[in-house]
Each structure stands twice: as structure tokens, then as C-alpha cells.
N, C-alpha and C. Protein backbone atom coordinates (compact mmCIF):
# COMPACT_ATOMS: atom_id res chain seq x y z
N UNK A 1 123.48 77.51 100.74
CA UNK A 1 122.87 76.32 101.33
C UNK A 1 123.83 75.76 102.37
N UNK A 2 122.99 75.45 103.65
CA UNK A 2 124.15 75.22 104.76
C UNK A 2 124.14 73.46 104.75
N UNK A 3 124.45 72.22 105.53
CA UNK A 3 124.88 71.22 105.08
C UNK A 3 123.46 70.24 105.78
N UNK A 4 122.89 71.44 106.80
CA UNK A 4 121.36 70.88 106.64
C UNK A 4 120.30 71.34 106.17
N UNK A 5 120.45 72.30 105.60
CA UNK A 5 119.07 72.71 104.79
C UNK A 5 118.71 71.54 103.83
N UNK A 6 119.17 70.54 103.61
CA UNK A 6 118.62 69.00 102.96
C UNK A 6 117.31 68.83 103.42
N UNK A 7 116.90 69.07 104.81
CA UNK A 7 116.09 68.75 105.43
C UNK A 7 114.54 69.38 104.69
N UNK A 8 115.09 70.68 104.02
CA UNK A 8 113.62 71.72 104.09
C UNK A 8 114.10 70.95 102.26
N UNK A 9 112.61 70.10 101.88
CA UNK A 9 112.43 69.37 100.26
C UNK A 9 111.43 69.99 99.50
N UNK A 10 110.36 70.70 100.49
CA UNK A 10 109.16 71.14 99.94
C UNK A 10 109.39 72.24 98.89
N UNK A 11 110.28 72.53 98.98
CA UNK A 11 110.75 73.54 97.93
C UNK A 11 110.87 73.26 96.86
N UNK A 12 111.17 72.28 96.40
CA UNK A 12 111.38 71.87 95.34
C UNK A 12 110.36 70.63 94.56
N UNK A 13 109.18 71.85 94.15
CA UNK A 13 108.05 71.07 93.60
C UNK A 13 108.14 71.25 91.91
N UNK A 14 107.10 70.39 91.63
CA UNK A 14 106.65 70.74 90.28
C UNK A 14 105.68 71.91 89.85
N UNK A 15 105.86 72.33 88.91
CA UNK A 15 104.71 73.08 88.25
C UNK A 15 103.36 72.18 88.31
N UNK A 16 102.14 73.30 87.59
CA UNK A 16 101.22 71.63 86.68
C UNK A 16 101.45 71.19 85.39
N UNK A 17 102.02 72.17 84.73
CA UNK A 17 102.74 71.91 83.32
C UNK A 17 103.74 70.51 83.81
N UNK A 18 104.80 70.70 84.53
CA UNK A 18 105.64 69.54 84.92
C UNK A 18 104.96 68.30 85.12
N UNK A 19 103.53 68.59 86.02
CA UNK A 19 103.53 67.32 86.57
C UNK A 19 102.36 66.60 85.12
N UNK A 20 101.78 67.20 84.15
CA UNK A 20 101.56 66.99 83.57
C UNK A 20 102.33 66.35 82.57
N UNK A 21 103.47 66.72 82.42
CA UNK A 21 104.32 66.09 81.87
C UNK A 21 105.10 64.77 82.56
N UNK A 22 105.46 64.94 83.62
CA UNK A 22 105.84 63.90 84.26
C UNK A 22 105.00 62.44 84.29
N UNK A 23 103.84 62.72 84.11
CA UNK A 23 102.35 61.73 84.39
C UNK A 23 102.31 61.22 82.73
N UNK A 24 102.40 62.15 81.96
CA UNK A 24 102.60 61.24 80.68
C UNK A 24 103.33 60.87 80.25
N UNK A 25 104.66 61.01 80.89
CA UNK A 25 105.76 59.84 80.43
C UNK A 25 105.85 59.61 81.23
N UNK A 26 105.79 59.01 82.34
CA UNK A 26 106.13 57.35 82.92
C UNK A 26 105.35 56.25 82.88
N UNK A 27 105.69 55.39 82.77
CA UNK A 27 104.87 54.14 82.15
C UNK A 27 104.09 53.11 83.40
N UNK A 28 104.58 53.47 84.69
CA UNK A 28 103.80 52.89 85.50
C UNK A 28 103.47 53.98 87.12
N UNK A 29 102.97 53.37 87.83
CA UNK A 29 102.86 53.79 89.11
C UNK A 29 102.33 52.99 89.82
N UNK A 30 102.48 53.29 91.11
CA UNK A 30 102.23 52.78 92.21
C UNK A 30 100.33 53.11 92.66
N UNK A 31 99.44 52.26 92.53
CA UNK A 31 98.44 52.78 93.56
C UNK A 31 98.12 52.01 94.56
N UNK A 32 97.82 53.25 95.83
CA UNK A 32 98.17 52.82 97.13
C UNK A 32 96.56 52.74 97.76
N UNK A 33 96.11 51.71 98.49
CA UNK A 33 94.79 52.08 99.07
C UNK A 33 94.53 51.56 100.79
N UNK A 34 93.66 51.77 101.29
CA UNK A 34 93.61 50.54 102.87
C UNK A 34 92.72 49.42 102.77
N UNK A 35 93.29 48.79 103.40
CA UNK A 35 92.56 47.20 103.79
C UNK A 35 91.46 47.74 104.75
N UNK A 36 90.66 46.65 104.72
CA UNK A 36 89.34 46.98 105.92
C UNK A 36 90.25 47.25 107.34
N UNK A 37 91.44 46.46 107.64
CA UNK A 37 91.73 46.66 109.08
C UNK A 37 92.47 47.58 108.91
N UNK A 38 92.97 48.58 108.10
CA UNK A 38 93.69 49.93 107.88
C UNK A 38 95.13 49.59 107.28
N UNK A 39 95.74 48.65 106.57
CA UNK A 39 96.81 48.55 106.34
C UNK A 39 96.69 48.72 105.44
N UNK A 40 97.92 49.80 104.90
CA UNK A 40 98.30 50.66 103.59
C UNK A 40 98.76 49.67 102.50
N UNK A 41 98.50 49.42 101.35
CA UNK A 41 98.79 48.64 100.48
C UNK A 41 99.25 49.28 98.94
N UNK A 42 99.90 48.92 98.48
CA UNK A 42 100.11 49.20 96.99
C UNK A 42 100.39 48.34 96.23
N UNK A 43 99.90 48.32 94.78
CA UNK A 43 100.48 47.98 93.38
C UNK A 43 100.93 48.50 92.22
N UNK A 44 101.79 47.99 91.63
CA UNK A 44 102.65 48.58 90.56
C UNK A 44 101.49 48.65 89.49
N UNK A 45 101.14 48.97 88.52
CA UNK A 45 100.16 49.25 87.81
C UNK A 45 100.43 50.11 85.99
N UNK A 46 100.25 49.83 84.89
CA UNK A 46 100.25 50.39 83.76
C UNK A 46 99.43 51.44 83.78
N UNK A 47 99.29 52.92 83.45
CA UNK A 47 98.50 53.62 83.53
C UNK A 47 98.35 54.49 82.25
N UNK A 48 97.53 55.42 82.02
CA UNK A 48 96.91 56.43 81.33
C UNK A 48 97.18 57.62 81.53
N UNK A 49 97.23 58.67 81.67
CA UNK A 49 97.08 60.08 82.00
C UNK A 49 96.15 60.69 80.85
N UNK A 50 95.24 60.94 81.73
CA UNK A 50 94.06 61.14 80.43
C UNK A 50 92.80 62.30 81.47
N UNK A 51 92.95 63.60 80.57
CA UNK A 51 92.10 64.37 81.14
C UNK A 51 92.52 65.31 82.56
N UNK A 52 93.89 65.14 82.96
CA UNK A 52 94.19 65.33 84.23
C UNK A 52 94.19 64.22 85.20
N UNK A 53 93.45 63.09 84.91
CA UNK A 53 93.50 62.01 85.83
C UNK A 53 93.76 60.62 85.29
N UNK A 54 94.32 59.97 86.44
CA UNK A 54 95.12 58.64 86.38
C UNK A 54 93.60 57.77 85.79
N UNK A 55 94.00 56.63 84.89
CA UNK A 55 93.17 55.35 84.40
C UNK A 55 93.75 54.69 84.37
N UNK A 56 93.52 52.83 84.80
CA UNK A 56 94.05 51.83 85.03
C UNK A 56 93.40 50.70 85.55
N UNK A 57 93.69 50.08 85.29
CA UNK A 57 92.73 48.60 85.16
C UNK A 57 92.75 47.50 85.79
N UNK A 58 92.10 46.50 86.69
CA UNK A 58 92.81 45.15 86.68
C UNK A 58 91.43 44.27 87.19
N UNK A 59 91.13 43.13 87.75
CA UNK A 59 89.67 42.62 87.46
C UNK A 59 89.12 42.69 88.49
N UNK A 60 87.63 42.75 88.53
CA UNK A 60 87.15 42.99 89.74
C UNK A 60 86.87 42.19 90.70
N UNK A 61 87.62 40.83 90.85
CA UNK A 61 87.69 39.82 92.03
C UNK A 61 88.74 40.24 92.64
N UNK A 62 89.70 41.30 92.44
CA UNK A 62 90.82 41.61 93.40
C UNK A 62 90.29 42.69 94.41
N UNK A 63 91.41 41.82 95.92
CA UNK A 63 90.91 42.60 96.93
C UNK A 63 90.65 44.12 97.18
N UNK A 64 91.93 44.45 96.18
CA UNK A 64 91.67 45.96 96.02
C UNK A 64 90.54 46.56 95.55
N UNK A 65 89.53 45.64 94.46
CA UNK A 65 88.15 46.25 93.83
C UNK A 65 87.12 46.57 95.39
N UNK A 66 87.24 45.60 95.64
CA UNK A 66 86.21 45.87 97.42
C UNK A 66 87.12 46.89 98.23
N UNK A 67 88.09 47.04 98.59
CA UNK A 67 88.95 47.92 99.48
C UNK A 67 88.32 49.05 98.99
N UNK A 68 88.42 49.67 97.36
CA UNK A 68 88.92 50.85 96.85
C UNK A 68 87.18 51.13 96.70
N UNK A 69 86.05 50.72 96.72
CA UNK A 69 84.91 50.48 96.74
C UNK A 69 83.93 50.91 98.28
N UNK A 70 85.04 50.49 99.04
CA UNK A 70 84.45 50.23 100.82
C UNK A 70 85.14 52.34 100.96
N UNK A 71 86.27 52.57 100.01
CA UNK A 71 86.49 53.65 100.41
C UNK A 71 87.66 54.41 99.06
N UNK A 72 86.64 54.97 98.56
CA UNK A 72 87.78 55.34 97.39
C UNK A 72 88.62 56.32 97.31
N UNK A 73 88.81 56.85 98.62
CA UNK A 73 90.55 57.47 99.00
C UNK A 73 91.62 57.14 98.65
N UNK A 74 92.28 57.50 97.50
CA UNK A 74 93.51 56.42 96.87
C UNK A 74 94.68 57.17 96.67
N UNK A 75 95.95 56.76 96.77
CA UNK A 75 97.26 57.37 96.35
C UNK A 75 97.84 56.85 95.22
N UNK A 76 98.14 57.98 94.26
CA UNK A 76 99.43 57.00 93.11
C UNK A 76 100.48 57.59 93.35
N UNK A 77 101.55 57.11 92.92
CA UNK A 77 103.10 57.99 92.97
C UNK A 77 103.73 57.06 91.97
N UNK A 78 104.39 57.99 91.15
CA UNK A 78 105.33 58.16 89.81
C UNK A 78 106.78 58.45 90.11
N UNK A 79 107.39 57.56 89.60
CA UNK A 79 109.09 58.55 89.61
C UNK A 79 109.12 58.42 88.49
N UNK A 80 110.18 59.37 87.87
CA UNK A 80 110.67 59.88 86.79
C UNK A 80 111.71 58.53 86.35
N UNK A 81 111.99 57.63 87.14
CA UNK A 81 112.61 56.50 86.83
C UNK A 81 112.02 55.40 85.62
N UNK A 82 110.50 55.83 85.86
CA UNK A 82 109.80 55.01 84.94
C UNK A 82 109.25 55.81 83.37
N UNK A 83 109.99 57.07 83.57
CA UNK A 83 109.54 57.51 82.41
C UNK A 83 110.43 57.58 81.09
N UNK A 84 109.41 57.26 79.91
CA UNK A 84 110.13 57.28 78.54
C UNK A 84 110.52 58.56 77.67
N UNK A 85 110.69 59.53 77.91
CA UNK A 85 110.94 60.22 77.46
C UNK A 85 112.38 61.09 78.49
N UNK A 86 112.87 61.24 77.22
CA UNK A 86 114.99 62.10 77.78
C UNK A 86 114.45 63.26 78.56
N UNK A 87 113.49 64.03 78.02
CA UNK A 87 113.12 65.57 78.48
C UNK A 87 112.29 65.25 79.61
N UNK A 88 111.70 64.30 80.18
CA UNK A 88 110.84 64.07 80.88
C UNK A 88 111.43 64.73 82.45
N UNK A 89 110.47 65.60 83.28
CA UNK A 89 110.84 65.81 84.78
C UNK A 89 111.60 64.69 85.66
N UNK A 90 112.68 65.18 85.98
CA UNK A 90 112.99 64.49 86.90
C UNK A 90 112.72 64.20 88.75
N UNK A 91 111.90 63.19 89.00
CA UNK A 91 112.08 63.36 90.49
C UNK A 91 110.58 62.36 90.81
N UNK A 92 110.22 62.39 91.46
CA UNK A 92 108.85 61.90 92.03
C UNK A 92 107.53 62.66 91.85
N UNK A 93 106.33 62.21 91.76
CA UNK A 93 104.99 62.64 92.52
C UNK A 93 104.15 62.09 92.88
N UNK A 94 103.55 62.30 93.96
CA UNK A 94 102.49 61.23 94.45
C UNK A 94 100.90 62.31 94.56
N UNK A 95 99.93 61.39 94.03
CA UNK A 95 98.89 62.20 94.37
C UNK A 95 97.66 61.48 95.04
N UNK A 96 97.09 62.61 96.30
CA UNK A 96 95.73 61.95 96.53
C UNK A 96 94.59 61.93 96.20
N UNK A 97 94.04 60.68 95.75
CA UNK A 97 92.85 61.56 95.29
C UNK A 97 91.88 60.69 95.43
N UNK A 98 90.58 60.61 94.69
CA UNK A 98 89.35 59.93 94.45
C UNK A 98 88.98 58.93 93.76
N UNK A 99 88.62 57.74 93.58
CA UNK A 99 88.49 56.32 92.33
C UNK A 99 87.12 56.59 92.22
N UNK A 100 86.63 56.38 90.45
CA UNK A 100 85.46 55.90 90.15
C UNK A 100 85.73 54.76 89.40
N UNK A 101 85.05 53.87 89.96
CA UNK A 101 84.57 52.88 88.81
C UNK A 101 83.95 52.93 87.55
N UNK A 102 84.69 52.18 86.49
CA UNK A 102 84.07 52.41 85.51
C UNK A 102 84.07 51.01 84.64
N UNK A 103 82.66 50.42 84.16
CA UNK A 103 82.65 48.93 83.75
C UNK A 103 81.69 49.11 82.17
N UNK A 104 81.39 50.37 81.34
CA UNK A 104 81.01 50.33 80.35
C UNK A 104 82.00 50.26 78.76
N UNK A 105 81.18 50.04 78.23
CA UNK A 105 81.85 49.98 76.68
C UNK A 105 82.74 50.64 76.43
N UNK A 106 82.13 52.19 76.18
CA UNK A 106 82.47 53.31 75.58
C UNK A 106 83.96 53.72 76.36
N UNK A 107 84.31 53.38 77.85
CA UNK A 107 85.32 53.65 78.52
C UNK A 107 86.16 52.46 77.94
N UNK A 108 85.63 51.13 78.01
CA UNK A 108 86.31 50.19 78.03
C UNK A 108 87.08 50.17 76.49
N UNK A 109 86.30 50.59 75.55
CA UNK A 109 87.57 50.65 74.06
C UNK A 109 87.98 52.20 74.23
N UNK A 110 87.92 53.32 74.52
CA UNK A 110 89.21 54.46 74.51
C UNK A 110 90.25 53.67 75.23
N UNK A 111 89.92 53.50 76.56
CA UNK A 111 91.30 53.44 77.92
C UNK A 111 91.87 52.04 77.41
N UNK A 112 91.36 50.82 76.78
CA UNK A 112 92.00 49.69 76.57
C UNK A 112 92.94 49.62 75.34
N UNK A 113 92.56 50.92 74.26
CA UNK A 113 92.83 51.29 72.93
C UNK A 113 94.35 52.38 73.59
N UNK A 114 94.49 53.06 74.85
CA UNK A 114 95.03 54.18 74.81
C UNK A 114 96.12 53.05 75.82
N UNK A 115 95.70 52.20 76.74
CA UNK A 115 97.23 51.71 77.93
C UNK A 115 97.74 50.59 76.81
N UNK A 116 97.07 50.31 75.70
CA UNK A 116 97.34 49.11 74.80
C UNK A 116 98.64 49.78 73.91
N UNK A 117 98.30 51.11 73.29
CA UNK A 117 99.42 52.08 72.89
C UNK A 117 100.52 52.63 73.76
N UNK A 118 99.72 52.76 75.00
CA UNK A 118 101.74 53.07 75.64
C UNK A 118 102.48 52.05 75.90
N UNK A 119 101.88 50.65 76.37
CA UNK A 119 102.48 50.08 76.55
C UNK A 119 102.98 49.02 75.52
N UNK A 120 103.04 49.15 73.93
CA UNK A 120 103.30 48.84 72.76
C UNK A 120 103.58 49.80 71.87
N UNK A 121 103.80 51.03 72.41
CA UNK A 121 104.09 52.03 71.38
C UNK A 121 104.80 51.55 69.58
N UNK A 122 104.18 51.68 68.48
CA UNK A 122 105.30 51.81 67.51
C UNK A 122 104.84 50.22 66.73
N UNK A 123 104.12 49.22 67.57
CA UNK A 123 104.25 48.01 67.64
C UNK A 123 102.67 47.73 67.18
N UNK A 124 102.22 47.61 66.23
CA UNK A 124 100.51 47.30 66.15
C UNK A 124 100.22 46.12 66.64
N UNK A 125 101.40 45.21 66.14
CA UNK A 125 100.93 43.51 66.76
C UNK A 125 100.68 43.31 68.45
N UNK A 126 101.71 44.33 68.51
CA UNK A 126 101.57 44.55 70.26
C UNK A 126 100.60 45.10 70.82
N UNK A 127 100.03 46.23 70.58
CA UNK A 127 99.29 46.89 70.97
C UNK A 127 98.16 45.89 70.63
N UNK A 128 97.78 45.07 69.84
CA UNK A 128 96.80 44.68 69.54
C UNK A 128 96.56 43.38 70.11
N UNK A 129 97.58 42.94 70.83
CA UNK A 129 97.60 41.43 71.40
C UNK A 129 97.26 42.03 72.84
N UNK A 130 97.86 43.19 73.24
CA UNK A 130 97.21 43.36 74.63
C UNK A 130 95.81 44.12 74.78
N UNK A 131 95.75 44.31 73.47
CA UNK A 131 94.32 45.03 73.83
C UNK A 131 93.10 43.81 74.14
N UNK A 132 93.70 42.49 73.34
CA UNK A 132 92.78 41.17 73.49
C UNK A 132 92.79 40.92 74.76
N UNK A 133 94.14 40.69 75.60
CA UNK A 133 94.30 40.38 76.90
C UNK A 133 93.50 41.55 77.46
N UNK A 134 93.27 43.24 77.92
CA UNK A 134 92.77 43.57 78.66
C UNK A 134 91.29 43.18 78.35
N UNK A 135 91.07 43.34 77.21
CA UNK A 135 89.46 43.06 76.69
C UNK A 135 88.67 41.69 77.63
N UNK A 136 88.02 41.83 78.93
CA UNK A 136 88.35 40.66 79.42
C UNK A 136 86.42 40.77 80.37
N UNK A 137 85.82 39.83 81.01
CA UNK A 137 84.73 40.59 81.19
C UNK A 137 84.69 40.88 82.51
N UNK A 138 86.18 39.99 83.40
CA UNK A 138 85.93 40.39 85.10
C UNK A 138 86.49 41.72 84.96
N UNK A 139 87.16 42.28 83.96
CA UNK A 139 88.04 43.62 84.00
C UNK A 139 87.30 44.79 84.41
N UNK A 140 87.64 45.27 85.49
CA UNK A 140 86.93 46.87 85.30
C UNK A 140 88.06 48.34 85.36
N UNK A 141 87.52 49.18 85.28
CA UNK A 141 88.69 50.60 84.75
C UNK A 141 88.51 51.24 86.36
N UNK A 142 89.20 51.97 86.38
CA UNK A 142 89.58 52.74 87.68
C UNK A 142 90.20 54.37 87.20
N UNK A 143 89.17 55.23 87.45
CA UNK A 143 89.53 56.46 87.03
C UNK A 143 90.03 57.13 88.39
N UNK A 144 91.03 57.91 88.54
CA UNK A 144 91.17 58.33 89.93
C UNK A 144 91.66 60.15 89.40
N UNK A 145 90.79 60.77 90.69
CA UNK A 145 90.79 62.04 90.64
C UNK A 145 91.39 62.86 91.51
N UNK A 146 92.67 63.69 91.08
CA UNK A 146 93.52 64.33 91.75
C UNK A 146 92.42 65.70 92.77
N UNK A 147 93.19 65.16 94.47
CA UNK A 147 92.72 66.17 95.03
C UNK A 147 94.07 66.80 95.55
N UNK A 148 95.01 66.53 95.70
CA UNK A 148 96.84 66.75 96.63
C UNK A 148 97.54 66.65 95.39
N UNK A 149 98.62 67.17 95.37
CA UNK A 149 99.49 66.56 94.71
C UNK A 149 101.05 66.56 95.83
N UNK A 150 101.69 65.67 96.03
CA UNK A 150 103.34 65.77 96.54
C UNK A 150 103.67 65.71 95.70
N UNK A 151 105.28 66.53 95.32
CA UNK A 151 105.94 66.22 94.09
C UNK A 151 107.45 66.93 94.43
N UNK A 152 108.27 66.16 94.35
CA UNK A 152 109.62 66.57 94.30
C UNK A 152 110.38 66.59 92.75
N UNK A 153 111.00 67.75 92.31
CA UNK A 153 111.94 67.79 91.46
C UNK A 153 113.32 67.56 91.70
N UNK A 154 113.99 66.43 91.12
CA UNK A 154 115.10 66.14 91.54
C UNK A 154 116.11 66.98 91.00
N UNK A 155 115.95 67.91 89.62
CA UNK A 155 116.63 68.84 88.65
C UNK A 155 117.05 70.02 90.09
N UNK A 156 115.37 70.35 90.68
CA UNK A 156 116.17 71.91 91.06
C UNK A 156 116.89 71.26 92.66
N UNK A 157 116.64 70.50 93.18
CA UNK A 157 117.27 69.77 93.80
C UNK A 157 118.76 70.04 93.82
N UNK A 158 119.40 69.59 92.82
CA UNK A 158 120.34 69.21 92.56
C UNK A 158 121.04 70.48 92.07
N UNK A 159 120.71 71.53 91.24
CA UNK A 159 120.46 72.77 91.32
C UNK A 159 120.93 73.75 92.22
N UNK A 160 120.05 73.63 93.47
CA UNK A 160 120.48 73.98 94.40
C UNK A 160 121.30 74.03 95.50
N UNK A 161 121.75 72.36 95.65
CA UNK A 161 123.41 72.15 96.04
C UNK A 161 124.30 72.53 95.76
N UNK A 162 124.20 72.76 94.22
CA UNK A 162 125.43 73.59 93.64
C UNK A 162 125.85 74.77 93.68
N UNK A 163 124.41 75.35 94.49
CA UNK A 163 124.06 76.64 94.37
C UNK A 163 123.93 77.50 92.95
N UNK A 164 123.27 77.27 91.77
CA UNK A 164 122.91 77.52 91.15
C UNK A 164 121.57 77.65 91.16
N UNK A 165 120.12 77.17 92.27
CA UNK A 165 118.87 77.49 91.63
C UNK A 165 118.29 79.01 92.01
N UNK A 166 117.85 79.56 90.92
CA UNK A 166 117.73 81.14 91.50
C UNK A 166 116.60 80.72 92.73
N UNK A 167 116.10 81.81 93.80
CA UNK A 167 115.25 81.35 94.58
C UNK A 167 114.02 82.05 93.87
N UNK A 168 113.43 82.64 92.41
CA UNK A 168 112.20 82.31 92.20
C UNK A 168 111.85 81.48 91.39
N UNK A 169 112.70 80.09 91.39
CA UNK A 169 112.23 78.88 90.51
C UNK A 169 111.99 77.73 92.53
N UNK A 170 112.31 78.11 93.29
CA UNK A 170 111.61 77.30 94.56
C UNK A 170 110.04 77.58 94.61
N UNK A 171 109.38 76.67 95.19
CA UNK A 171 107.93 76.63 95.28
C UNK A 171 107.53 76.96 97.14
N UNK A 172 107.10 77.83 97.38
CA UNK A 172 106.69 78.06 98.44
C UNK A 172 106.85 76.68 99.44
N UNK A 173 107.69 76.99 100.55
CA UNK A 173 107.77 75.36 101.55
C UNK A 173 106.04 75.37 102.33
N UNK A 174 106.13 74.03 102.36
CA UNK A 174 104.75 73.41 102.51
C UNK A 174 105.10 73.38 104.31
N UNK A 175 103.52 73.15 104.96
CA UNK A 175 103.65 72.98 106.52
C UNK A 175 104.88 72.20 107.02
N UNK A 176 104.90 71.26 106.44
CA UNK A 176 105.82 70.34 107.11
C UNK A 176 107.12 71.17 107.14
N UNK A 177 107.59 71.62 106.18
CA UNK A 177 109.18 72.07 106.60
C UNK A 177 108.82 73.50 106.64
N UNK A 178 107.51 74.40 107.09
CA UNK A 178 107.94 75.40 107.64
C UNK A 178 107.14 75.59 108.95
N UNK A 179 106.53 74.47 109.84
CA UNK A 179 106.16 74.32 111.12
C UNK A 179 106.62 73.35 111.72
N UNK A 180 105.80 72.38 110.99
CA UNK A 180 106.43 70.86 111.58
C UNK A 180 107.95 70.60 111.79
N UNK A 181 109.16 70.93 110.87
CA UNK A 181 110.02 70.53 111.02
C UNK A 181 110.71 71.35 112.36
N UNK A 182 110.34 73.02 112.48
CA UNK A 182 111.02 73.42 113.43
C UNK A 182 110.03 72.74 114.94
N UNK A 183 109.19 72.62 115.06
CA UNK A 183 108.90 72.39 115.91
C UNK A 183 109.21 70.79 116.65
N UNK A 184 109.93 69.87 115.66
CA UNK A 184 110.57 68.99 115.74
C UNK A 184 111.99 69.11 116.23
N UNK A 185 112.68 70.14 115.40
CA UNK A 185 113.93 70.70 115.78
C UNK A 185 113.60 71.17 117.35
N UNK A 186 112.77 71.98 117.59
CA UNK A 186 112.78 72.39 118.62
C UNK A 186 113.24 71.68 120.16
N UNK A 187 112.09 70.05 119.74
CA UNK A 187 112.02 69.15 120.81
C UNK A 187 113.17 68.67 120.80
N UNK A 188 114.17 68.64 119.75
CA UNK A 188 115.87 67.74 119.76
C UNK A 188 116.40 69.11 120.30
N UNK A 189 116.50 70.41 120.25
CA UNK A 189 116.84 70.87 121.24
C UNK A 189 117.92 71.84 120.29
N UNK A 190 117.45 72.30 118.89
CA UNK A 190 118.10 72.63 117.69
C UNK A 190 117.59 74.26 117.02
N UNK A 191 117.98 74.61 116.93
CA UNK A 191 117.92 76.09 115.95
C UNK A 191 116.64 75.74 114.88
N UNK A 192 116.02 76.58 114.71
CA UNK A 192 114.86 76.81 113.25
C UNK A 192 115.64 76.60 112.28
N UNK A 193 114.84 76.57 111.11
CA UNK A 193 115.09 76.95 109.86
C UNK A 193 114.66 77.89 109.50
């Protein structure tokens, strides 16, 4: 590794086993959506990992319920910073994907019964005092469906500085660092990668 190959990151992705794992231990994320006049927005958020896809909640007088409604193109992203578990992946992922709304019963006691347990694990009084608080009637659920995933591993990362990661644990580099970046290099007036 030379002292800019830093530059080329795409390499260092997750599995889906990883990111499956990564998504069920961390305890929050970010979801990101646009305003009517196009400005990118996010909130920190308690979530689910349930089924392959993100669930999460908050009431439907917030601006985001009409934003994410007018256009349900949505981003979440996770770091490994927020996750509870020692073994858990280290590094980031962000994914794009799709929101459905969801305002019935049958959703409303699994997903309020399941973010009430992570975020009270161990604790019944807990879990059970927030399940009163989400139990609420402006509340609605937000299922969002992975179509992208970005994801950096910070393990082989780090790995690989040392020069220890073999090169068939790298993940094929994505457009950006195997077009975009040289053709960026190019215009500064710099060698490929």
C-alpha cells in the first residue's frame, strides 16, 4: 500500500452477513430525506432491523411524514459506534432505499413490542414504560426498503495499512474509485490508480 492508495475505500465493504449484523446491533441511525425545496435532511432515530429492512417510528404531524410521503426515496446510515455488541462490524453503512407507511394494529404491537426491547433490553419495567409512550395515536411506523447499500469496514481498513489484508477478503472497487477518481486525478494533472 503506497501513502495514497487511502484514496481507493470502496474496497473495503461489507458482506450481507456483516451488514446484517452490523444493522442489528446498533441502536440508532440516521434517516435522511428532501424537503419540498430539495434540502437534504436527517434524524437520529431508534430502529428495528427486521426482515432485511429498517422500522422506526415518530408521529405523523412531523415534517418529515409529508416530505417522506411527497417522495419516499430515503437514506439511513449506521456506524458501528452505536452498536451494542463487542463482536459487532466495525465501520459504517448507509443504505438507499424505499419508505412505506404503516398505521395498523398488527404492525403497531410487533415493531412497538420489538424497538421497546432494544431499547430496554433485560429491563421489563423499561421496555414496558416505552412501549406506553410509543403506543400513541398521531404515531405512525416507517418501514424502509433496501435498494443500495454503501458500507465501509473499518477492521479490513485498518488491516490493510498494516499490510496484513489478503486481497481476496477486498470487495471489488465501486465506480467511484475505479473511474471517477482517476478521471479526477487526471484533471489535477496526477497518475491513475
Amino acid at each position: 500500500m503506497t501513502a495514497h492508495d487511502h484514496e481507493i475505500v470502496s474496497i473495503y465493504g461489507f458482506s450481507d452477513e456483516e451488514i446484517d449484523r452490523l444493522m442489528e446491533n446498533c441502536g440508532e441511525c440516521v434517516l435522511m430525506w428532501a424537503t419540498q425545496d430539495g434540502w437534504p435532511v436527517g434524524v437520529i432515530h431508534a430502529y428495528v432491523w427486521h426482515d432485511k429492512r429498517v422500522w422506526l417510528t415518530f408521529s405523523a404531524h412531523r415534517h418529515r411524514a409529508v416530505a417522506i410521503k411527497r417522495d419516499p426515496r430515503v437514506s439511513i446510515t449506521v456506524s458501528s459506534s452505536s452498536a451494542t455488541a463487542k463482536d459487532s462490524p466495525r465501520g459504517s453503512a448507509t443504505m438507499k432505499g424505499r419508505a412505506i407507511f404503516h398505521d395498523d394494529d398488527k404492525t403497531k404491537e410487533w415493531f412497538y413490542r420489538a424497538l421497546s426491547r432494544k431499547v430496554s433490553p433485560d429491563n421489563q419495567a423499561g421496555e414496558d414504560h416505552f412501549y406506553s409512550i410509543l403506543d400513541s395515536p398521531l404515531r405512525i411506523i416507517l418501514e424502509i426498503i433496501p435498494e443500495k447499500w454503501i458500507t465501509f469496514d473499518a477492521h479490513k481498513s485498518a488491516m490493510d495499512m498494516a499490510g496484513k489484508l489478503p486481497e481476496d477478503e477486498k470487495t471489488p472497487r465501486k465506480n467511484s474509485d475505479a473511474v471517477r477518481m482517476n478521471k479526477e486525478r487526471e484533471k489535477r494533472g496526477l497518475d491513475p490508480r
